[in-house]
Every structure is written in structure tokens, then in C-alpha cells.
PDB file of N, CA and C in Angstrom:
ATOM      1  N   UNK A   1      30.266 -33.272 -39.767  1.00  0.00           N
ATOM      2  CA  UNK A   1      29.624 -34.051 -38.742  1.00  0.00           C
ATOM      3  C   UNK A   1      29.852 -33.370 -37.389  1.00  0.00           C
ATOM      4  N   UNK A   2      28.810 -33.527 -36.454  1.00  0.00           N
ATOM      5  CA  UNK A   2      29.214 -32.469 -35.441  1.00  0.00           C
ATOM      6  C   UNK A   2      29.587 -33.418 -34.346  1.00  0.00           C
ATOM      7  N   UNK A   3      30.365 -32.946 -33.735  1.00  0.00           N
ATOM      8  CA  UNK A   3      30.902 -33.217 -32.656  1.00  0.00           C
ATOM      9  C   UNK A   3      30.203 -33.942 -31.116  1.00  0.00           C
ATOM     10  N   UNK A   4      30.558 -34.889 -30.695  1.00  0.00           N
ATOM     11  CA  UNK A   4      29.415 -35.508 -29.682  1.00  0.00           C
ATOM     12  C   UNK A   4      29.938 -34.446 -28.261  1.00  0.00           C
ATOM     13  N   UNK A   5      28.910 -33.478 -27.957  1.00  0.00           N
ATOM     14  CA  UNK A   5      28.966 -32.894 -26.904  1.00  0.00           C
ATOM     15  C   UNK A   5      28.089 -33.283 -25.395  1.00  0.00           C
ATOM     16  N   UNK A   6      28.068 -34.689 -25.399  1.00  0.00           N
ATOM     17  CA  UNK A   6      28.016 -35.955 -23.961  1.00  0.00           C
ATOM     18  C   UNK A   6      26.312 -35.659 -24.209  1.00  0.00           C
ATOM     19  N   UNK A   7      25.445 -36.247 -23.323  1.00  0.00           N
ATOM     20  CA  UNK A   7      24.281 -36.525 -22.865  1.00  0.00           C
ATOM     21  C   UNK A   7      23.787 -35.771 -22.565  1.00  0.00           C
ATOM     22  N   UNK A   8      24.203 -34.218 -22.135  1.00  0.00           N
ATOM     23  CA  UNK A   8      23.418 -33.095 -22.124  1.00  0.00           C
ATOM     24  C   UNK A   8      23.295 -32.008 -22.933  1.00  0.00           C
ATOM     25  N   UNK A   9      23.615 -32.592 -24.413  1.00  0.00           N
ATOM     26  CA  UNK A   9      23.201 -32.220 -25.022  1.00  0.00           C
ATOM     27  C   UNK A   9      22.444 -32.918 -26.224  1.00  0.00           C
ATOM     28  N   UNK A  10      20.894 -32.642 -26.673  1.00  0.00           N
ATOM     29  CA  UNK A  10      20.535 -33.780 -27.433  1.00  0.00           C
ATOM     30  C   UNK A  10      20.742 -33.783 -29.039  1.00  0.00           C
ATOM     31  N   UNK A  11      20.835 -32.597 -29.482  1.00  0.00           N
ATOM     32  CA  UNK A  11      21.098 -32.155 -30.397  1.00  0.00           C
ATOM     33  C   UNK A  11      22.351 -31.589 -30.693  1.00  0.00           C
ATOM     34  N   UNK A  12      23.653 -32.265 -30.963  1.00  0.00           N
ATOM     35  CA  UNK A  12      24.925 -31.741 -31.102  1.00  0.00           C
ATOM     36  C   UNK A  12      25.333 -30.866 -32.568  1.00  0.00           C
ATOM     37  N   UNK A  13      24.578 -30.661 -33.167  1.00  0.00           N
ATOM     38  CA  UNK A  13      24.783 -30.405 -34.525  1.00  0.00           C
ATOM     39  C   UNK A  13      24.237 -28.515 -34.222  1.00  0.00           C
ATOM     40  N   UNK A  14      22.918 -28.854 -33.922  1.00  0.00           N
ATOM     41  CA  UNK A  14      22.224 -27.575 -33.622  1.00  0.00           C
ATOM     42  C   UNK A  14      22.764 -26.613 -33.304  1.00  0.00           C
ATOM     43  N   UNK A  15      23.407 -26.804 -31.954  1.00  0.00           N
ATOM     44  CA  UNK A  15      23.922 -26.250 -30.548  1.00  0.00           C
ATOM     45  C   UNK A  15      25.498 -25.912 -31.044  1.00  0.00           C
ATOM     46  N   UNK A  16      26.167 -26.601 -32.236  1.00  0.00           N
ATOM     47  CA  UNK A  16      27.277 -25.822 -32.345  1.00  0.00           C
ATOM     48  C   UNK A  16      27.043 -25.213 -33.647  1.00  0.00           C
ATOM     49  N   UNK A  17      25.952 -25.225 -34.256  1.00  0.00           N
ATOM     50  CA  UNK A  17      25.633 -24.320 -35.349  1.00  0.00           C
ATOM     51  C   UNK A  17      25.274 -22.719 -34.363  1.00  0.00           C
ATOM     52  N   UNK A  18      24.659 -22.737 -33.824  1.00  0.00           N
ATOM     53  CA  UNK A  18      24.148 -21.736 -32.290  1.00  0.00           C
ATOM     54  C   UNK A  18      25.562 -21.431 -31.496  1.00  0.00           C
ATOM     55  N   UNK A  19      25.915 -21.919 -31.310  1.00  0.00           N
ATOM     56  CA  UNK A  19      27.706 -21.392 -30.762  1.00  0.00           C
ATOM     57  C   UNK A  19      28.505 -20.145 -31.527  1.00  0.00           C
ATOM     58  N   UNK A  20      28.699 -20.794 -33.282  1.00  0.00           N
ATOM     59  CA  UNK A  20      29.171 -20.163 -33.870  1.00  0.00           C
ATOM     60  C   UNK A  20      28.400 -19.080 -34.125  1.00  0.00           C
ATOM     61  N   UNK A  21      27.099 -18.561 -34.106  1.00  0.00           N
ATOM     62  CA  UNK A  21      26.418 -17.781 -34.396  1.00  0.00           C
ATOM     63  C   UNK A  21      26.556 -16.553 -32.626  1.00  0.00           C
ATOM     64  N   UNK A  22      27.329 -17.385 -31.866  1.00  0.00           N
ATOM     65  CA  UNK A  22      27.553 -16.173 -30.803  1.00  0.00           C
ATOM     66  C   UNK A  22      26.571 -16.494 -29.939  1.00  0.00           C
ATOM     67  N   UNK A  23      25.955 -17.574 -29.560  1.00  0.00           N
ATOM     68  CA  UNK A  23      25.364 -17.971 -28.500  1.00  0.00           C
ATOM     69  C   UNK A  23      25.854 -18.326 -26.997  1.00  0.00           C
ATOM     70  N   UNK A  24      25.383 -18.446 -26.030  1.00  0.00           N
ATOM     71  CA  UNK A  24      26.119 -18.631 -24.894  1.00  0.00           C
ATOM     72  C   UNK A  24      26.527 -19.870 -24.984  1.00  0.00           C
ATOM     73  N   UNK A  25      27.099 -20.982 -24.194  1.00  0.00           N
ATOM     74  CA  UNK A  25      26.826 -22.483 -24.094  1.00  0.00           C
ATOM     75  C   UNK A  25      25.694 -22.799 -23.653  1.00  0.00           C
ATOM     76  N   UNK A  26      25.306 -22.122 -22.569  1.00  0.00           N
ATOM     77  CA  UNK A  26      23.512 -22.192 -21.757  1.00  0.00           C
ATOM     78  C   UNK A  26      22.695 -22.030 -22.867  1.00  0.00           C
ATOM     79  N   UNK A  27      23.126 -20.950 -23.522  1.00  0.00           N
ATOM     80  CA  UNK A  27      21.612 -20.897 -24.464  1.00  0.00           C
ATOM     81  C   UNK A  27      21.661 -21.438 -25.340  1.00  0.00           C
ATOM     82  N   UNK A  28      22.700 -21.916 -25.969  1.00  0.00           N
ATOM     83  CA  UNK A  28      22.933 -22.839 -27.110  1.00  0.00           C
ATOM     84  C   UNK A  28      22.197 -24.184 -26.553  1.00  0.00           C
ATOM     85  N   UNK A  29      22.530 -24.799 -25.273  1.00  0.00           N
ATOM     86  CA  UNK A  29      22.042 -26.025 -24.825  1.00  0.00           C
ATOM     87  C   UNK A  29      20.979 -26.468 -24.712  1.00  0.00           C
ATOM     88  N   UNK A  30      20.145 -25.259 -24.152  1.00  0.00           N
ATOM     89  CA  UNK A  30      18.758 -24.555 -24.013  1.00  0.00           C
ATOM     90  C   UNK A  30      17.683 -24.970 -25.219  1.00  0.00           C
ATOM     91  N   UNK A  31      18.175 -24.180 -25.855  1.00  0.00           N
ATOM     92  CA  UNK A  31      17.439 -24.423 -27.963  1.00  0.00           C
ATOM     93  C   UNK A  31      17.468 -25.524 -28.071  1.00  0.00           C
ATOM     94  N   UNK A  32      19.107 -26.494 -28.308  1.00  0.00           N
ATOM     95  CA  UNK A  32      19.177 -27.753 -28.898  1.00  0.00           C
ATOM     96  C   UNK A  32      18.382 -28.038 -28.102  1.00  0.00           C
ATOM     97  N   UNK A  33      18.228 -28.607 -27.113  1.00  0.00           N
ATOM     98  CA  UNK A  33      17.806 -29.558 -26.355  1.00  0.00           C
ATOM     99  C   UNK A  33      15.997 -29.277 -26.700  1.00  0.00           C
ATOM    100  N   UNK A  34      15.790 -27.958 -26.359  1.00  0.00           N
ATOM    101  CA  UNK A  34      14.130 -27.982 -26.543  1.00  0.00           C
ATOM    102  C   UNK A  34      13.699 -28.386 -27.965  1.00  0.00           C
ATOM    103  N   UNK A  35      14.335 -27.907 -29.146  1.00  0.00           N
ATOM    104  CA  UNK A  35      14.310 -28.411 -30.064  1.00  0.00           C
ATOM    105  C   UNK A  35      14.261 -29.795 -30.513  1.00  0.00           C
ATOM    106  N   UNK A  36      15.258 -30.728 -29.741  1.00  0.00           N
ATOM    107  CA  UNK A  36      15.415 -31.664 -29.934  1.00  0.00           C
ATOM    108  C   UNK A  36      14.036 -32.631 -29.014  1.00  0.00           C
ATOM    109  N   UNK A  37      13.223 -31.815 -28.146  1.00  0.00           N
ATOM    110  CA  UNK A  37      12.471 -32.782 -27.857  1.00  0.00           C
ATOM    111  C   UNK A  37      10.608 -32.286 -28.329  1.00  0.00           C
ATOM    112  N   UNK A  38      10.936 -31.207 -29.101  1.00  0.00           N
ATOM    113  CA  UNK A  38       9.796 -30.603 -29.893  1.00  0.00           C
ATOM    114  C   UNK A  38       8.558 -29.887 -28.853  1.00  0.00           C
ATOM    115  N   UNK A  39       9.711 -29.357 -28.135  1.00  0.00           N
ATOM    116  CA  UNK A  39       8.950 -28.184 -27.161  1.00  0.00           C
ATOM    117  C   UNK A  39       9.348 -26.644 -27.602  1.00  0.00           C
ATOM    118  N   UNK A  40      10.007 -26.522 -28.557  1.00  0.00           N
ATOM    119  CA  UNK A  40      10.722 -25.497 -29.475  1.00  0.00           C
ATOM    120  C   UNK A  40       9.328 -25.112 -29.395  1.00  0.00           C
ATOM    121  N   UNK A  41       8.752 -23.331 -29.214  1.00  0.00           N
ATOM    122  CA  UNK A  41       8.156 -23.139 -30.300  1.00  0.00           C
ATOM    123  C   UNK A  41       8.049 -22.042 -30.797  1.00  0.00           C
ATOM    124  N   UNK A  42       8.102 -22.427 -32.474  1.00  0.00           N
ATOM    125  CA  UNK A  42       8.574 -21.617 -33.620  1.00  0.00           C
ATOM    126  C   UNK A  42       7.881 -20.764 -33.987  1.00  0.00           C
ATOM    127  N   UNK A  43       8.123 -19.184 -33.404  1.00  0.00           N
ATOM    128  CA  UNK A  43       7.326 -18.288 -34.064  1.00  0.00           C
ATOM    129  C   UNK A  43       7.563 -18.289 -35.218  1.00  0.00           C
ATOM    130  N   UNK A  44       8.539 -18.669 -36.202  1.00  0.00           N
ATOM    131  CA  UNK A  44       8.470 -18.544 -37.532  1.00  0.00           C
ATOM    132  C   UNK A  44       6.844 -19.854 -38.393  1.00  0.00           C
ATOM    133  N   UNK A  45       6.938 -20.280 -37.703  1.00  0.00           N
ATOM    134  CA  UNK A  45       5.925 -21.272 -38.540  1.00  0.00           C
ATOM    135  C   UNK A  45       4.580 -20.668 -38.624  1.00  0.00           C
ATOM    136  N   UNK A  46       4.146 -19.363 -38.080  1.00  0.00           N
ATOM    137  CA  UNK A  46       2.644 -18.711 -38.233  1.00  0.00           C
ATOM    138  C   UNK A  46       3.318 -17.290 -38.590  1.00  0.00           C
ATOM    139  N   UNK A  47       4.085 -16.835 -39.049  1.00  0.00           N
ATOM    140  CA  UNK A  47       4.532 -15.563 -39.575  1.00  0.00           C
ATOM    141  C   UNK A  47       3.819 -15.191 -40.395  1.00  0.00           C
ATOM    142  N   UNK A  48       2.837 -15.807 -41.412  1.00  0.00           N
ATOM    143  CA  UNK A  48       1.643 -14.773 -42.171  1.00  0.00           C
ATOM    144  C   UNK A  48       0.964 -14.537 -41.227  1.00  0.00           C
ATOM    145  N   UNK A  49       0.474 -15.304 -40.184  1.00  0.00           N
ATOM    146  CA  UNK A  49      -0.365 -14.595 -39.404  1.00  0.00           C
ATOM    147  C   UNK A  49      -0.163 -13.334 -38.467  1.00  0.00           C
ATOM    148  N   UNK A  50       1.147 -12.874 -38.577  1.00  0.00           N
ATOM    149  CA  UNK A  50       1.348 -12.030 -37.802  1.00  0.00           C
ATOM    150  C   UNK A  50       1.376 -10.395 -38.456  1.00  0.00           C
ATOM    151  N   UNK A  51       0.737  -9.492 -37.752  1.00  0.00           N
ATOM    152  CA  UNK A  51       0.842  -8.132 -38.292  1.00  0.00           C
ATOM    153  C   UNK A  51       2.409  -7.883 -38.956  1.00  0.00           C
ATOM    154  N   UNK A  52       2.467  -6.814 -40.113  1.00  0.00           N
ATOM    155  CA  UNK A  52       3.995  -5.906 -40.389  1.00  0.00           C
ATOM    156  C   UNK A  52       4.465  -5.664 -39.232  1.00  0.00           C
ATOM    157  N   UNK A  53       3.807  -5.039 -38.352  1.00  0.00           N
ATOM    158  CA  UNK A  53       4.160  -4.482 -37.129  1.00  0.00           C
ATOM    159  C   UNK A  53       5.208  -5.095 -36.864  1.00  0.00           C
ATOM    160  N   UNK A  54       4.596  -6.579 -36.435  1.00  0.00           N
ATOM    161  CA  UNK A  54       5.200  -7.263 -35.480  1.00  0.00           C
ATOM    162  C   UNK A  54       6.604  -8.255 -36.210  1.00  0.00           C
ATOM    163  N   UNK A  55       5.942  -7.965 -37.049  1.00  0.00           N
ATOM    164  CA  UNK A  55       6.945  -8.609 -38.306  1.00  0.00           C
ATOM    165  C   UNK A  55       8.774  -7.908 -38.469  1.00  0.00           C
ATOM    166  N   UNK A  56       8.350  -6.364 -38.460  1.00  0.00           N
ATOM    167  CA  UNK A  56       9.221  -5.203 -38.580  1.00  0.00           C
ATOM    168  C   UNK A  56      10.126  -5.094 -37.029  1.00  0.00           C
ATOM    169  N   UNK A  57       8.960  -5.716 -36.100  1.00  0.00           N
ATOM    170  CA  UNK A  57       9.897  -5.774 -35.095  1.00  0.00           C
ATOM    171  C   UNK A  57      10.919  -6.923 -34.646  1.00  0.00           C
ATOM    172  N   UNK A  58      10.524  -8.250 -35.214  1.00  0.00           N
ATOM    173  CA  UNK A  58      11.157  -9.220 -34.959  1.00  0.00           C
ATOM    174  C   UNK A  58      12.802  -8.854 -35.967  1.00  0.00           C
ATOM    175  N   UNK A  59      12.259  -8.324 -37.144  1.00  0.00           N
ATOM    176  CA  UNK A  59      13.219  -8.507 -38.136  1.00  0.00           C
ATOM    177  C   UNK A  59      14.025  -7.301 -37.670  1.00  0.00           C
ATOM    178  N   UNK A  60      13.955  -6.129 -36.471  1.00  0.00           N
ATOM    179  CA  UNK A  60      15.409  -5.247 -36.050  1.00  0.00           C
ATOM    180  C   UNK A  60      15.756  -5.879 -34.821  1.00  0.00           C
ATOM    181  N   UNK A  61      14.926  -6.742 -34.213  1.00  0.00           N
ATOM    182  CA  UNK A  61      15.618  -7.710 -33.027  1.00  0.00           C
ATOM    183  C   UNK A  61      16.720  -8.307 -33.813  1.00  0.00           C
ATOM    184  N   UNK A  62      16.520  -9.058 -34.680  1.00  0.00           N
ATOM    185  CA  UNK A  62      17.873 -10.281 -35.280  1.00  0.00           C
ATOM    186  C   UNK A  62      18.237  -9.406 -36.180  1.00  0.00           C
ATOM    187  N   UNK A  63      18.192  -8.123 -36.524  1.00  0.00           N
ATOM    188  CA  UNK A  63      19.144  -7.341 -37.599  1.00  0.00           C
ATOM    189  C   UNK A  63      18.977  -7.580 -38.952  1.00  0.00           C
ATOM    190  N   UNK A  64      17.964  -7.742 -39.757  1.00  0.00           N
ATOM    191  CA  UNK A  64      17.923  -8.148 -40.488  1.00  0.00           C
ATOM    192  C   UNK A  64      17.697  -6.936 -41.644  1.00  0.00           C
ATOM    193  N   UNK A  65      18.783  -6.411 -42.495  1.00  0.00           N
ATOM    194  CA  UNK A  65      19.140  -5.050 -43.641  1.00  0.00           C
ATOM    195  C   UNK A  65      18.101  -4.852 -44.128  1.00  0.00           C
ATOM    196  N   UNK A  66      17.616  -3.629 -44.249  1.00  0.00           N
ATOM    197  CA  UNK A  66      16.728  -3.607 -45.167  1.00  0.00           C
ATOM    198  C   UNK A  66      15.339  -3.499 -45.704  1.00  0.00           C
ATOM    199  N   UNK A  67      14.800  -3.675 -43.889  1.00  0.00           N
ATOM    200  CA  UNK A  67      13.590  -4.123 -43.736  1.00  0.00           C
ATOM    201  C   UNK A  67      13.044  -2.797 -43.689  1.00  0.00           C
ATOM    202  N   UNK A  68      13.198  -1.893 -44.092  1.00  0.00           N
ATOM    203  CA  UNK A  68      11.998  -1.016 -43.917  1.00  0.00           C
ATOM    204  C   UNK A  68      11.360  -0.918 -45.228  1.00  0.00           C
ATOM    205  N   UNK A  69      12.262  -1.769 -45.912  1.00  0.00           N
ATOM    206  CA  UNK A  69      11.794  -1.277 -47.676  1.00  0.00           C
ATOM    207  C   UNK A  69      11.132  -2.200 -47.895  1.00  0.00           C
ATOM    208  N   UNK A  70      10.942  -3.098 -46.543  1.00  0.00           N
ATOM    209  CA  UNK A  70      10.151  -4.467 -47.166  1.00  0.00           C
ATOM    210  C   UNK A  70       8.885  -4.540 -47.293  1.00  0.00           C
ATOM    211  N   UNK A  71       8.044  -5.396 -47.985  1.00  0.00           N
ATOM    212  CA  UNK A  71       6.412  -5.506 -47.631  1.00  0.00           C
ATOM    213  C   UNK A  71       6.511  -6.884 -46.805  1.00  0.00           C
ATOM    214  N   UNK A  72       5.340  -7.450 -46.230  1.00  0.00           N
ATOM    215  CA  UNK A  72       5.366  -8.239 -45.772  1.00  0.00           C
ATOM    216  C   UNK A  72       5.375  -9.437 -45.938  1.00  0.00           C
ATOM    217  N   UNK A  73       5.384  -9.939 -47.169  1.00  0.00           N
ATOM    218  CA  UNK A  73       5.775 -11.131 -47.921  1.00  0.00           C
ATOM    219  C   UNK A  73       7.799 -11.565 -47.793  1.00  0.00           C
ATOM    220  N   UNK A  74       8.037 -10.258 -48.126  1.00  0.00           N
ATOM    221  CA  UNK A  74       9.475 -10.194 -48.183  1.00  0.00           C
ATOM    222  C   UNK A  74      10.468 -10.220 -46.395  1.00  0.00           C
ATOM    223  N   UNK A  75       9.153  -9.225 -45.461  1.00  0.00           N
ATOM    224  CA  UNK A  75       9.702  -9.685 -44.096  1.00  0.00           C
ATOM    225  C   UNK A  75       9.654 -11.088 -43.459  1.00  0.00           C
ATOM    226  N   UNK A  76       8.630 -11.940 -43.978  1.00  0.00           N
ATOM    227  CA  UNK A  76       8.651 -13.099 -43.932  1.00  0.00           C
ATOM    228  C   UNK A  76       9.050 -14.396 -44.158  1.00  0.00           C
ATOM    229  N   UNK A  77      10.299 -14.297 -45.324  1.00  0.00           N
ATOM    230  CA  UNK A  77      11.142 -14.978 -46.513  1.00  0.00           C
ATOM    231  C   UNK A  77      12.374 -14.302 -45.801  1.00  0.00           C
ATOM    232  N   UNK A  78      12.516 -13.161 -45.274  1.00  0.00           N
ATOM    233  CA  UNK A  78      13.936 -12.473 -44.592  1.00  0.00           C
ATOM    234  C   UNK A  78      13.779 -13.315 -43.297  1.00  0.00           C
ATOM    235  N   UNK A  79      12.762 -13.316 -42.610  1.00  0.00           N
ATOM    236  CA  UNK A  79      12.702 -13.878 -41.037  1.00  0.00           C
ATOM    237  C   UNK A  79      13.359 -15.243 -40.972  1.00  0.00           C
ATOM    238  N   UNK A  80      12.383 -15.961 -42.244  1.00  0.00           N
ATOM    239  CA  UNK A  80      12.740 -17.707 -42.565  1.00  0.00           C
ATOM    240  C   UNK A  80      13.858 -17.989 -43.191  1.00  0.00           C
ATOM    241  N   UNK A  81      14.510 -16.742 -43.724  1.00  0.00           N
ATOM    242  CA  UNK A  81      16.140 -17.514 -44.034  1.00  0.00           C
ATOM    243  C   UNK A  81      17.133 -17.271 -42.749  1.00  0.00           C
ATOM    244  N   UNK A  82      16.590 -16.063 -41.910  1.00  0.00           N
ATOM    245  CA  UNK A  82      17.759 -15.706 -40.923  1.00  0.00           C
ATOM    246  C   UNK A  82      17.824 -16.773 -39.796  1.00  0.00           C
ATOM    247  N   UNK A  83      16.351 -17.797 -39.664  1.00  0.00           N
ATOM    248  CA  UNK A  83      16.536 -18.739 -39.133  1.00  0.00           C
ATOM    249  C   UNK A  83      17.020 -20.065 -39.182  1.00  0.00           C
TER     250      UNK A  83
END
């Protein structure tokens, strides 16, 4: 159960899942909160629509092993678990 981190933050669960992952507190607060009021928005949710290209590039932004051997079905299933 996550921890109640007061009124400015709306999403307390999120934001310390995002902590442990090496986030700032700002940017952790940032996400939860936009998230939490569904102004998030998720480039993962149109990822077929997006070129390899762009695909290949998101996936060496967040580090994700492997990807050059990938096709684009597989960069897309790598993108949606790293999120």
C-alpha cells in the first residue's frame, strides 16, 4: 500500500513506483499528478502507428536490450512492458 504523500500529490502509489525507478521528486509529482487527472499523454497507446524508426528511437531513450534485433511487433511489446 503506498504511502499518503499529502495533497500534492494525487496519485501516491504511482509517484513512488517513479521514485524508485530514479525519478526526481518534481518529476515523479509531475507524472502522478498528470496521470492522475488524465492529461497524461501516452505515447504508448498509438505505438503501431508509429514508424520502426521512431520506435528504435524511443526504445535507446529508456534502454531497452536488444532492440536492434527487433522487428516492430517486438519493439512495441518491449516499449509496453518497460512502461
Amino acid at each position: 500500500m503506498a504511502k499518503d504523500h499529502g495533497s500534492q500529490i494525487k496519485d501516491d502509489s504511482l509517484y513512488e513506483d517513479l521514485r524508485k525507478q530514479g525519478n526526481s521528486k518534481e518529476k515523479a509529482a509531475r507524472i502522478a499528478n498528470a496521470k492522475a487527472n488524465g492529461s497524461l499523454d501516452h505515447r504508448s497507446t498509438h505505438l503501431e502507428d508509429r514508424s520502426k524508426a521512431d520506435l528504435m528511437k524511443e526504445a535507446r531513450e529508456i534502454g531497452i536490450e536488444g532492440r536492434s534485433k527487433m522487428d516492430k511487433a517486438a519493439l512495441v511489446k518491449a516499449i509496453r512492458g518497460h512502461r
